[in-house]
Every structure is written in C-alpha cells, then in structure tokens.
N, C-alpha and C. Protein backbone atom coordinates (compact mmCIF):
# COMPACT_ATOMS: atom_id res chain seq x y z
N UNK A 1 -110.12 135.30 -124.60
CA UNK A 1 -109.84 133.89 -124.39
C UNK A 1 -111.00 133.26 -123.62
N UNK A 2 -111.69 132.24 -123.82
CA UNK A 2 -112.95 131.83 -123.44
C UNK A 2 -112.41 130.39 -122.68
N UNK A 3 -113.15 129.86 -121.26
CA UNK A 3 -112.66 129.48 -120.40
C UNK A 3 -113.21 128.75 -120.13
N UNK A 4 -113.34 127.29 -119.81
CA UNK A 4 -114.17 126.47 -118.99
C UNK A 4 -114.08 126.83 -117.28
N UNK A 5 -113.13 126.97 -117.18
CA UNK A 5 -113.13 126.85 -115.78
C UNK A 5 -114.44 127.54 -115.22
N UNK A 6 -114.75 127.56 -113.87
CA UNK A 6 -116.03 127.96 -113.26
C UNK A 6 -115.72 128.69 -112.77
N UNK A 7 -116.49 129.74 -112.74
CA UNK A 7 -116.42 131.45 -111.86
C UNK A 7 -117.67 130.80 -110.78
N UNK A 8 -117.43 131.73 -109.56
CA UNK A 8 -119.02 131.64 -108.34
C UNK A 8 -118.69 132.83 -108.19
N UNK A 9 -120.01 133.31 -108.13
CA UNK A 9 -120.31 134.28 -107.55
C UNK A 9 -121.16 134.41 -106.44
N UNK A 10 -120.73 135.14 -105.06
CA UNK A 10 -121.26 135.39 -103.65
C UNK A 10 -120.96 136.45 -103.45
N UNK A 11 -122.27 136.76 -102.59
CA UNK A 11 -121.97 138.26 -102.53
C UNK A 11 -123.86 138.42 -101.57
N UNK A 12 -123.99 139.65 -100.93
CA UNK A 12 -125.50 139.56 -100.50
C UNK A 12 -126.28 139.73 -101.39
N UNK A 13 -127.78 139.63 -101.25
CA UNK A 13 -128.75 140.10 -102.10
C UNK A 13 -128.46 141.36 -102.80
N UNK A 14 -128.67 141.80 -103.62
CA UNK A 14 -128.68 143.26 -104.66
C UNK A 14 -127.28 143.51 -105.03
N UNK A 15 -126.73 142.70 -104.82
CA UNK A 15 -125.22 143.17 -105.38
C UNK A 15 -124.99 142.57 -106.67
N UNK A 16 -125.71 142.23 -106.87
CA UNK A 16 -126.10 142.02 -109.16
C UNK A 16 -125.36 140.85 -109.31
N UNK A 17 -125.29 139.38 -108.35
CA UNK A 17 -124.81 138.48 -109.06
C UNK A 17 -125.43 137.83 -110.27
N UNK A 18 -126.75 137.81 -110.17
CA UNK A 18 -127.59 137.44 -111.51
C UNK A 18 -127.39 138.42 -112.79
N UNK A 19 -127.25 139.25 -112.32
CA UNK A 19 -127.05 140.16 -113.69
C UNK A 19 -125.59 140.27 -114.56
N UNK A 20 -124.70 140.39 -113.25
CA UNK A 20 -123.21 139.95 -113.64
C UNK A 20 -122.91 138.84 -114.24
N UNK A 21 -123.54 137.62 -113.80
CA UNK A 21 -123.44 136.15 -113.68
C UNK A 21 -123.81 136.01 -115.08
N UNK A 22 -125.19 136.38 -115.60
CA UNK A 22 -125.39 136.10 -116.92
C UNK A 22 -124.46 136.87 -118.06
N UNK A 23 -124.24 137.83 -117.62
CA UNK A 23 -123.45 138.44 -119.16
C UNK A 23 -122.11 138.14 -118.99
N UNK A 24 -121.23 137.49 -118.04
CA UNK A 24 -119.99 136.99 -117.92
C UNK A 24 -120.10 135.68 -118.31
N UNK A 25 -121.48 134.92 -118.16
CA UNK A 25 -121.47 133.50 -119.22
C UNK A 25 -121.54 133.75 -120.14
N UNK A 26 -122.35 134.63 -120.69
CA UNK A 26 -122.58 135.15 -122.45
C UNK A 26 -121.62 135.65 -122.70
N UNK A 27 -120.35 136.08 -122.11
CA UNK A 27 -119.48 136.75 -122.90
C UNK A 27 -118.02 135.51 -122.62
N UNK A 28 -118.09 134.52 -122.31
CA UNK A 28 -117.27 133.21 -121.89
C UNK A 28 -117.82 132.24 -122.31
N UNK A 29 -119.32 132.46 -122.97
CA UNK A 29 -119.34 130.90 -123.70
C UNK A 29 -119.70 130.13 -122.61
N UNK A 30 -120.12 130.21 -121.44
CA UNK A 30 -120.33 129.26 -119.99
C UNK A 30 -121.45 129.49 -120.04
N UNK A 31 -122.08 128.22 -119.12
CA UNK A 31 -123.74 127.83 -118.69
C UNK A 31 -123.60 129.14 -117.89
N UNK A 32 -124.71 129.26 -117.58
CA UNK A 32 -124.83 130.00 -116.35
C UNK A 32 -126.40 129.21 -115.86
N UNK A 33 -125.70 129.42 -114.53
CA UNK A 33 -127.23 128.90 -113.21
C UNK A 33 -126.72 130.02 -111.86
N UNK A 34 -128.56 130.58 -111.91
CA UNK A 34 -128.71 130.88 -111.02
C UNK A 34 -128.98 129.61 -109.74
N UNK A 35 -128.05 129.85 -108.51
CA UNK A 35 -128.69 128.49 -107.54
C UNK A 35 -130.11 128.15 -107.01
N UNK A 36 -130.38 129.84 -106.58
CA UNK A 36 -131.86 130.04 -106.07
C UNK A 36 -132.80 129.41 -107.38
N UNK A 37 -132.65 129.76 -108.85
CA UNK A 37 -133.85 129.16 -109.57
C UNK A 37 -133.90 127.91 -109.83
N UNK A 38 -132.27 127.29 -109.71
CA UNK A 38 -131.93 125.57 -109.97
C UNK A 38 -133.19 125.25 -108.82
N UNK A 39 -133.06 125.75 -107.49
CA UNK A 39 -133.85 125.28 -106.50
C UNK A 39 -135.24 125.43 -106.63
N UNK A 40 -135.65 126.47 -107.68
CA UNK A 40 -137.20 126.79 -107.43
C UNK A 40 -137.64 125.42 -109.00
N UNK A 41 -136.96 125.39 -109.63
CA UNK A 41 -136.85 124.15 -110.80
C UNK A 41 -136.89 123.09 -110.12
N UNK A 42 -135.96 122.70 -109.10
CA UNK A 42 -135.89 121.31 -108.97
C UNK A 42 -137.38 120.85 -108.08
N UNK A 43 -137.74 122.17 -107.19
CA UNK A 43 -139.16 121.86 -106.14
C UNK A 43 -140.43 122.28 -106.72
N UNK A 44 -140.27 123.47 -108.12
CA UNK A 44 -141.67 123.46 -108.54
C UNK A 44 -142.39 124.88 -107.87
N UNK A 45 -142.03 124.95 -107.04
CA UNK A 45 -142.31 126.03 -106.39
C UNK A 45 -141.40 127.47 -105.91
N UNK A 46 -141.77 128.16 -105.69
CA UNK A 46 -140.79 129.57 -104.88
C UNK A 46 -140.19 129.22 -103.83
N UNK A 47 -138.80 130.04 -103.42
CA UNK A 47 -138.13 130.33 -102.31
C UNK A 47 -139.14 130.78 -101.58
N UNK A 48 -140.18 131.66 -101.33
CA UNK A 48 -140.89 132.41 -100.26
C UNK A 48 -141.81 131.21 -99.90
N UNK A 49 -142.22 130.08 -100.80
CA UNK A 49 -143.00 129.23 -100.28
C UNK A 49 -142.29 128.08 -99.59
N UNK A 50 -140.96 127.94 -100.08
CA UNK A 50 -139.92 126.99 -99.55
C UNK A 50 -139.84 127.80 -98.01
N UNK A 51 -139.27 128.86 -97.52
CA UNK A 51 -139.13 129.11 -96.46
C UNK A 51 -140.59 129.17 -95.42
N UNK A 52 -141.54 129.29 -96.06
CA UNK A 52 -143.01 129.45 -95.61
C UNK A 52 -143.44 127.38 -94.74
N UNK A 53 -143.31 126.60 -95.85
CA UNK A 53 -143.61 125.16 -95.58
C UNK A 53 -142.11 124.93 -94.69
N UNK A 54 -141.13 125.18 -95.07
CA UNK A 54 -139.93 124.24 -93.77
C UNK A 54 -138.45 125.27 -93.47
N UNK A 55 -139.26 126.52 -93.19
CA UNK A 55 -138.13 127.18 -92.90
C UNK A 55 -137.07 127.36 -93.78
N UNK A 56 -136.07 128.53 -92.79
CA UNK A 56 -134.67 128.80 -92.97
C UNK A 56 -134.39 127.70 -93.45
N UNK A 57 -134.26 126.40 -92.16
CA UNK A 57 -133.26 125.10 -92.13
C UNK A 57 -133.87 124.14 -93.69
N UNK A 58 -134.79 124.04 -93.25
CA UNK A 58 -135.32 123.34 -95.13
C UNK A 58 -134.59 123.86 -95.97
N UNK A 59 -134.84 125.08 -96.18
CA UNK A 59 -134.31 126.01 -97.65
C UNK A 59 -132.80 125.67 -97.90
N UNK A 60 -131.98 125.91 -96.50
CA UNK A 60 -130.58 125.57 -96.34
C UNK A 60 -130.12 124.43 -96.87
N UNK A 61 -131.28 123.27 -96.04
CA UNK A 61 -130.63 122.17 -96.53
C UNK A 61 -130.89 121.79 -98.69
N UNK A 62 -132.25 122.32 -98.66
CA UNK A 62 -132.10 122.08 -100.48
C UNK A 62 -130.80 122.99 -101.17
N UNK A 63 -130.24 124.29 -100.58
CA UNK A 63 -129.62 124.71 -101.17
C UNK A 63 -128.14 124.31 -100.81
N UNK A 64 -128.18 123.59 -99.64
CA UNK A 64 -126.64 122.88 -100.02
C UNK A 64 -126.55 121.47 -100.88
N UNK A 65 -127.61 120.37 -100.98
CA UNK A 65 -127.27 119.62 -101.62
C UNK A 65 -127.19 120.35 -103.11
N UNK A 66 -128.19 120.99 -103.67
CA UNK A 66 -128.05 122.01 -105.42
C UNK A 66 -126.29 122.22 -105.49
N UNK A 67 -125.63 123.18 -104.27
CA UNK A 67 -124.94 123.58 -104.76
C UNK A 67 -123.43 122.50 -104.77
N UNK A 68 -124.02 121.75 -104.15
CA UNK A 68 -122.73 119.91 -103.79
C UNK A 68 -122.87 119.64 -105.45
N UNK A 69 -123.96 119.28 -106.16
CA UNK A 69 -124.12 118.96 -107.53
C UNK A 69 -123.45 120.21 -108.24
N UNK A 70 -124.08 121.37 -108.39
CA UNK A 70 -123.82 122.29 -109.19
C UNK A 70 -122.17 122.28 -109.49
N UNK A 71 -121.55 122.53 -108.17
CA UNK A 71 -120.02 122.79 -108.34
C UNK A 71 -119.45 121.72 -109.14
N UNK A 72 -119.89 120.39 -109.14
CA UNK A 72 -119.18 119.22 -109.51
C UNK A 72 -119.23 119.79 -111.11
N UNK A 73 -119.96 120.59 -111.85
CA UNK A 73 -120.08 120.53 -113.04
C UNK A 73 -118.41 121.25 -113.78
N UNK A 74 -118.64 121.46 -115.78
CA UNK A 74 -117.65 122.00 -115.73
C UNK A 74 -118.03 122.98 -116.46
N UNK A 75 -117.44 124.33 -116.46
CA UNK A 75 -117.97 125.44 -117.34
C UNK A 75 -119.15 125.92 -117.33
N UNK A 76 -119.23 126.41 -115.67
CA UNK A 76 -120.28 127.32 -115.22
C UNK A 76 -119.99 128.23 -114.89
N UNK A 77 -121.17 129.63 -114.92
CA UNK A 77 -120.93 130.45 -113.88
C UNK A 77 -121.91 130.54 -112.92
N UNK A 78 -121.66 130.26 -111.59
CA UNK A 78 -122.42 129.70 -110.75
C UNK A 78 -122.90 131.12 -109.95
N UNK A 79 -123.73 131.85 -109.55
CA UNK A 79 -124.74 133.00 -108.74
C UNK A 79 -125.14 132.22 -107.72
N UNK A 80 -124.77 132.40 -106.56
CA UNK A 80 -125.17 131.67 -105.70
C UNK A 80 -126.37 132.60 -104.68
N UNK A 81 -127.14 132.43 -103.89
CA UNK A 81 -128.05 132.56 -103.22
C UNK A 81 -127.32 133.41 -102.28
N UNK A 82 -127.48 134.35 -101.61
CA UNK A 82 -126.49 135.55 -100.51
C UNK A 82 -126.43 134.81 -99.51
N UNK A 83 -127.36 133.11 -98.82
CA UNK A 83 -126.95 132.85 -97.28
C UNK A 83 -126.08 131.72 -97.82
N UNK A 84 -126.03 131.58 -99.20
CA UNK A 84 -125.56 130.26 -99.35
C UNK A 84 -124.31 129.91 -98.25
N UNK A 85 -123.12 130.93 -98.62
CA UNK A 85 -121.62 130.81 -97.52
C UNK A 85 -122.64 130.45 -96.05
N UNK A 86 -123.31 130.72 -95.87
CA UNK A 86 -123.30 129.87 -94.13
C UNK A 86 -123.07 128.74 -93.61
N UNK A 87 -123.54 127.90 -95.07
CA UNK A 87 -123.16 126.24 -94.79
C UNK A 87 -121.73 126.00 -94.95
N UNK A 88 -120.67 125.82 -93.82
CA UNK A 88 -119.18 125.55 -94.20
C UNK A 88 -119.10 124.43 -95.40
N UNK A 89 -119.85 123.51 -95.48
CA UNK A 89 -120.09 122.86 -96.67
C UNK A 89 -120.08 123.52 -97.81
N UNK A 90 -120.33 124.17 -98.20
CA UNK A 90 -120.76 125.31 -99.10
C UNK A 90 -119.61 126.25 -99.80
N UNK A 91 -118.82 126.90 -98.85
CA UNK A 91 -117.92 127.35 -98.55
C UNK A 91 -116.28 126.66 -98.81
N UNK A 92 -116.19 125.36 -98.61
CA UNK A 92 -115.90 124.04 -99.21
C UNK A 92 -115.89 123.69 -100.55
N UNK A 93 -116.72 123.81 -101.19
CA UNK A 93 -117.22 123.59 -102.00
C UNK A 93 -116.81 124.38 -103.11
N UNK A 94 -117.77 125.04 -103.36
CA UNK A 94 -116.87 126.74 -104.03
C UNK A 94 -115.85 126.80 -104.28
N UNK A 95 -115.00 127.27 -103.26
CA UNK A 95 -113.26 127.52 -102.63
C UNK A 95 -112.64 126.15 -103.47
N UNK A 96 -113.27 124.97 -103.80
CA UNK A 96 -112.34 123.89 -104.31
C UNK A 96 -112.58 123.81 -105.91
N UNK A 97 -113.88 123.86 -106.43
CA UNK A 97 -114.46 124.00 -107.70
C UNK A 97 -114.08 125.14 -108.84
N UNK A 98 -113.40 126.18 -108.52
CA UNK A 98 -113.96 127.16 -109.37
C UNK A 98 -113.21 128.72 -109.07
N UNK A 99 -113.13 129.60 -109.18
CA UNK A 99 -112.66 130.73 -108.98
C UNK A 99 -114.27 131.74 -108.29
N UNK A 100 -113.81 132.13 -107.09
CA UNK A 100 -114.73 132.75 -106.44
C UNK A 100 -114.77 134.08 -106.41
N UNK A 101 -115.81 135.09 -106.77
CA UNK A 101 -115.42 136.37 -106.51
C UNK A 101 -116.83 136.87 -106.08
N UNK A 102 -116.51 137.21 -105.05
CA UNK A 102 -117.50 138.29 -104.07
C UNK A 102 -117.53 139.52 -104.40
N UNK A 103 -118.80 139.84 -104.78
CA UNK A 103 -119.46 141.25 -105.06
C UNK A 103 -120.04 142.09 -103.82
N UNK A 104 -119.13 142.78 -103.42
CA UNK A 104 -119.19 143.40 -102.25
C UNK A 104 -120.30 144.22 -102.80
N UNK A 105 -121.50 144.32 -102.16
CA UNK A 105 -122.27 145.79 -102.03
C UNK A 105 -122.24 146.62 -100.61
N UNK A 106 -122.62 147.85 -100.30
CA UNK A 106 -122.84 147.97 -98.70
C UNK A 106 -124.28 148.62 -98.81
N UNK A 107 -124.32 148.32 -97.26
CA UNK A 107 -126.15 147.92 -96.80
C UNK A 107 -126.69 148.90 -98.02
N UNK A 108 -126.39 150.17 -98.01
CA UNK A 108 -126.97 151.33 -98.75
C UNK A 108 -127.67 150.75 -99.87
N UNK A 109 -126.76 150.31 -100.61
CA UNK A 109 -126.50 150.09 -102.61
C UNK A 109 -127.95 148.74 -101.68
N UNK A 110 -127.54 147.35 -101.20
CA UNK A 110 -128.26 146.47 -100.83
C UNK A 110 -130.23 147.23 -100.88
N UNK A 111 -130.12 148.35 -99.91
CA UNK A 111 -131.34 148.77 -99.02
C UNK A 111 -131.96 149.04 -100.59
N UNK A 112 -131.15 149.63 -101.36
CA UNK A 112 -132.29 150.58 -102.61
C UNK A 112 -132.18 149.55 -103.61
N UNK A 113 -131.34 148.48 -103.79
CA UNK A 113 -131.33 147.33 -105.01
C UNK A 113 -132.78 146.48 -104.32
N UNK A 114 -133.14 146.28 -103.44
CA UNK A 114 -133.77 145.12 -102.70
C UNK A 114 -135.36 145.78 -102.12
N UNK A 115 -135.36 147.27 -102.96
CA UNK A 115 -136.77 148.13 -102.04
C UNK A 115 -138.14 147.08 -102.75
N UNK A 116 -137.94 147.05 -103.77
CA UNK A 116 -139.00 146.34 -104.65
C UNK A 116 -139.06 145.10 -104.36
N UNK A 117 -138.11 144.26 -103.97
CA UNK A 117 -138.43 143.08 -104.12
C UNK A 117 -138.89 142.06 -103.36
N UNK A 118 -140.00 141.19 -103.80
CA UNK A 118 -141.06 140.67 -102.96
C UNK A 118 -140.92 139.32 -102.90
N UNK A 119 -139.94 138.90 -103.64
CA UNK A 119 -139.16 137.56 -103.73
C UNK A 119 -138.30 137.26 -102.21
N UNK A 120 -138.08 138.03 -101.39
CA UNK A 120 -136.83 137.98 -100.56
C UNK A 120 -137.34 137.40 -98.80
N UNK A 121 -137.72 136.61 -98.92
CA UNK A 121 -138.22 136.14 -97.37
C UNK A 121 -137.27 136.51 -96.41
N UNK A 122 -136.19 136.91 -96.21
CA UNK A 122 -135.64 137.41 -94.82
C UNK A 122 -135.89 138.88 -95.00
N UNK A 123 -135.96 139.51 -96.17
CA UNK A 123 -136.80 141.14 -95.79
C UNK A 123 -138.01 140.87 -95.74
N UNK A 124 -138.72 140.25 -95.70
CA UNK A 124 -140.48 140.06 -95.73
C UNK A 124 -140.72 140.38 -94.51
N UNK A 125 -140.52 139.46 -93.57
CA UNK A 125 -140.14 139.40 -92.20
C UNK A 125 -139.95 140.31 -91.28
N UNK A 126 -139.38 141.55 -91.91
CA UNK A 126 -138.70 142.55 -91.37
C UNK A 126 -139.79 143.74 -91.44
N UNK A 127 -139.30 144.70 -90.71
CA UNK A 127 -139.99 145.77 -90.28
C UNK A 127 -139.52 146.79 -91.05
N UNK A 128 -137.70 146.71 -90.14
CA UNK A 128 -136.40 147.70 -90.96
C UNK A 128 -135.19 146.99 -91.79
N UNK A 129 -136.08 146.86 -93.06
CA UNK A 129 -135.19 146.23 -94.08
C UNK A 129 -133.38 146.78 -93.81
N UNK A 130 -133.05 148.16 -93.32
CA UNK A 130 -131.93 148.89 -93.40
C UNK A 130 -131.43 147.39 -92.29
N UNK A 131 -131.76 147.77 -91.24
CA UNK A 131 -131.10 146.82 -89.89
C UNK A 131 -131.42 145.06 -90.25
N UNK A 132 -131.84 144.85 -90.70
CA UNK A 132 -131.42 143.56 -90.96
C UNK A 132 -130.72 143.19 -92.78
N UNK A 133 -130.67 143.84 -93.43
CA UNK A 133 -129.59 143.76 -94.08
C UNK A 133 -127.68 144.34 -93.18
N UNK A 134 -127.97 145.29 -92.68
CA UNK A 134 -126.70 145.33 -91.93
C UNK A 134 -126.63 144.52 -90.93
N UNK A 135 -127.64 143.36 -90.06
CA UNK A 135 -127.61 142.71 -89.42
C UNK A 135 -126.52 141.43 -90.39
N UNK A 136 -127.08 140.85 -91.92
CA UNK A 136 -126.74 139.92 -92.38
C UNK A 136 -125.35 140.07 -93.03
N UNK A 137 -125.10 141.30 -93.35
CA UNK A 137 -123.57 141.87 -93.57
C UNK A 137 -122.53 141.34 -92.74
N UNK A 138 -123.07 141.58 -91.45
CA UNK A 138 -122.25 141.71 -90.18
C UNK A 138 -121.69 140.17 -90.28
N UNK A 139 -122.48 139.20 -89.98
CA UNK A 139 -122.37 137.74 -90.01
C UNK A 139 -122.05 137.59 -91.28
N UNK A 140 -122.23 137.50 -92.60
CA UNK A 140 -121.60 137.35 -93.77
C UNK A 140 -120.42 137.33 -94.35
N UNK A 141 -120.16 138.95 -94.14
CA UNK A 141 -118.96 139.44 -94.88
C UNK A 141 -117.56 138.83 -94.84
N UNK A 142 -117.53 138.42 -93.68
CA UNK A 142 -116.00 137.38 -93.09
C UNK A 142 -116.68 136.19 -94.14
N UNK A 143 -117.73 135.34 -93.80
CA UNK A 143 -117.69 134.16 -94.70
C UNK A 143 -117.61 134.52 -96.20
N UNK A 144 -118.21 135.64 -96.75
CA UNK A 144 -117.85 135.93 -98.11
C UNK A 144 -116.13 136.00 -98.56
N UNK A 145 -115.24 136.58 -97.22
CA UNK A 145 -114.14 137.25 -97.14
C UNK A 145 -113.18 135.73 -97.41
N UNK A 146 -113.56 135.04 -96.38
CA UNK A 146 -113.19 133.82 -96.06
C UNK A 146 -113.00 132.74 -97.52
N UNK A 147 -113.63 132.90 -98.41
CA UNK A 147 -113.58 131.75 -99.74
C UNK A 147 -113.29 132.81 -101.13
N UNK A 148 -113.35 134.02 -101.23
CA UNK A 148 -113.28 134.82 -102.28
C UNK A 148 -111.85 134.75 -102.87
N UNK A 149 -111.53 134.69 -103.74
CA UNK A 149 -110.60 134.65 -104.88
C UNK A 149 -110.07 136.38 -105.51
N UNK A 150 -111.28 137.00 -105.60
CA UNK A 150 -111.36 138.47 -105.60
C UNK A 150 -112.48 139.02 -105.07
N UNK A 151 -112.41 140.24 -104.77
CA UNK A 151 -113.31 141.38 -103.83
C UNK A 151 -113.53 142.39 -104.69
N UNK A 152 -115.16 142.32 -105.20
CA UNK A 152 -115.57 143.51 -106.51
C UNK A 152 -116.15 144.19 -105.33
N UNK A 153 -115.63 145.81 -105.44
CA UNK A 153 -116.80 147.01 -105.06
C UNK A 153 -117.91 147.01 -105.27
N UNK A 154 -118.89 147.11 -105.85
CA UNK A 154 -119.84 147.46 -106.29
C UNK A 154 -120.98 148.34 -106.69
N UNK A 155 -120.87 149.16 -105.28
CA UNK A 155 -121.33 149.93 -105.63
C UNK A 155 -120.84 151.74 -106.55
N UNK A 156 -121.63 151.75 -107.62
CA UNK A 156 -120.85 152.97 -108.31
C UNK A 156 -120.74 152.44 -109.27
N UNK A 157 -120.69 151.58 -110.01
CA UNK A 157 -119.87 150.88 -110.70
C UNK A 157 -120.73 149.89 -111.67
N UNK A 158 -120.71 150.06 -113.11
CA UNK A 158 -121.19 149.62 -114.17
C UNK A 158 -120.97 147.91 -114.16
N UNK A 159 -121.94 147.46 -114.60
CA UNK A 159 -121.34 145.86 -115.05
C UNK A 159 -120.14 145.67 -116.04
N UNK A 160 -120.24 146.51 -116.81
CA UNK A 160 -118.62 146.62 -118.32
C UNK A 160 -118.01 146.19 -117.20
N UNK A 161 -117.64 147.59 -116.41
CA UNK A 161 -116.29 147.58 -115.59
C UNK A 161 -116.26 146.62 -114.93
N UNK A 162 -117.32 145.96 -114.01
CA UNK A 162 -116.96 145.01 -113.08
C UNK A 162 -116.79 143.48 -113.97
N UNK A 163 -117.46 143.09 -115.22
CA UNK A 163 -117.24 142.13 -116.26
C UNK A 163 -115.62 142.08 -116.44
N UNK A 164 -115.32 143.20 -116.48
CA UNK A 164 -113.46 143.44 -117.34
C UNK A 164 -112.50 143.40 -116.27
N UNK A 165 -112.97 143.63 -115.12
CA UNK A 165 -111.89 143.26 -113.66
C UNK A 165 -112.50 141.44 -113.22
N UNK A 166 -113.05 141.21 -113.63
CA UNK A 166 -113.22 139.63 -113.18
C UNK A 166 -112.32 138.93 -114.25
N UNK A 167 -112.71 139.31 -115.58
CA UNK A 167 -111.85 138.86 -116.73
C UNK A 167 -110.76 138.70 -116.68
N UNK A 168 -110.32 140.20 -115.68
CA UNK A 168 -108.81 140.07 -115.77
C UNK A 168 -108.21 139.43 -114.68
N UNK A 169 -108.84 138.99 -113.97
CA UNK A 169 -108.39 138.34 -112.66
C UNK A 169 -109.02 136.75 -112.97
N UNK A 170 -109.38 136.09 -113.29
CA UNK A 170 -109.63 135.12 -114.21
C UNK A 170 -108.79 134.64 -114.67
N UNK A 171 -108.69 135.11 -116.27
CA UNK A 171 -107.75 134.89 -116.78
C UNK A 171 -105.95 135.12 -116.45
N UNK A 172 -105.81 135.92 -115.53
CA UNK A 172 -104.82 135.68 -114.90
C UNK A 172 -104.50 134.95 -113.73
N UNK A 173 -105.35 134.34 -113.16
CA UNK A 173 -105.07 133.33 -112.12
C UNK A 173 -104.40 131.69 -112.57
C-alpha cells in the first residue's frame, strides 16, 4: 500500500538514515530529501564550509528554517541531519508533520560507520571520535526519544529488515 503521508527520519550520524531514507521512498513512491543536501543546494556550498564561515549556530539556524519548509510538504521521506532534534523548533515540527522513527545506532556501529568520513565537522574537530560521539548520544538520545513514533535498533541489522518494520508500523499507525 503506497502512502503519502511523511516518514522523518532521526537518528545520529551512521545510523543509515540516507540509505534507509532513499529505498523506503523508492519503495513508497515518496520524494525523498536528504536535509543536510537540501542545505548544501540551497547555499552552494558544503556543511564543513557552512560550519567553517558561521559556525555551529549558522548551520543550526539554516537547518531549522530547511526543515520549517521541508515538513510543510506532502509525501516525503524526510533524513534529517543527527543535531537537527536540538532545535525544540525542530522537534515541533517533525512530531506534527509526519510519522517519526529514530534509528537508534550505539557509539560502536556510529565509531566504524563514521571512520571514513570527512564530510562530518563535529568529528573533524575531535581528537577521540569514540568520546565525542558518546558525548553527542548522551545529549541526543532523550531528544531523539522525545519525538519518535518508533525506535529501530540498528545495529546488526539489514536495511530489508529495518525497511519491513517501518512499513509495518507505518502502515499501521
């Protein structure tokens, strides 16, 4: 059964909302947007250069007005950015638009999804990628906890399977 309604997905870095996000639109017939690339589209430039010219607070603020627009739409599946939940705006937002489901990873699955990647300005920064991903867990996980609709495991666990437990919690809501 194919759905307009809007799925979000939140969850931290490496917990495969982009990867989930796209084959649950391709398999629903839904747009899919990543938030982070809506943002690197709408400025032309990268997240690492966005946080480089005006900070955390810059980046924050482009990524809450994106995601004030984004939600208003209909028949998306929305991947949101891992700090996005910090803005209670945000959080708001989501929670009213759409069916939310948080892709739990833990630091571990996070530390080895995120070793490569050079895209990520709050590990750039860092020394011990391990301790500040469990630093951002810590502060997160309640706001992820706080707007989620459902709570995917993640780690262990194939996209099929995690595609066919969203489906079914979806379509049964």
């Amino acid at each position: 059964m194919l759905s307009s309604r809007n799925i979000f997905l939140i969850g931290p870095m490496g917990a495969g909302k982009t990867t989930i996000g796209r084959r649950l639109a391709d398999k629903r017939g839904l747009e899919f947007i990543d938030s982070d690339h809506e943002i690197e589209a709408r400025t032309g430039v990268d997240i690492p250069y966005i946080f480089e010219k005006e900070g955390e607070p810059g980046f924050r603020r482009r990524e809450q007005q994106t995601i004030a627009e984004l939600v208003e739409r209909q028949g998306i599946v929305l991947a949101t950015g891992g700090g996005a939940i910090l803005d209670p705006r945000n959080r708001q937002a989501l929670a009213a638009h759409g069916f939310v489901v948080y892709l739990h990873a833990s630091v571990e699955q996070q530390v080895q999804r995120t070793a490569r990647a050079a895209n990520r300005p709050l590990l750039q920064a860092s020394s011990d990628r391990r301790e500040t991903l469990a630093r951002l867990f810590e502060i997160r996980d309640p706001l992820y906890r706080e707007i989620a609709d459902l709570v995917l495991h993640t780690d262990h666990r194939g996209a099929r399977t995690l595609l066919r437990e969203i489906e079914r919690h979806v379509d049964r809501d």
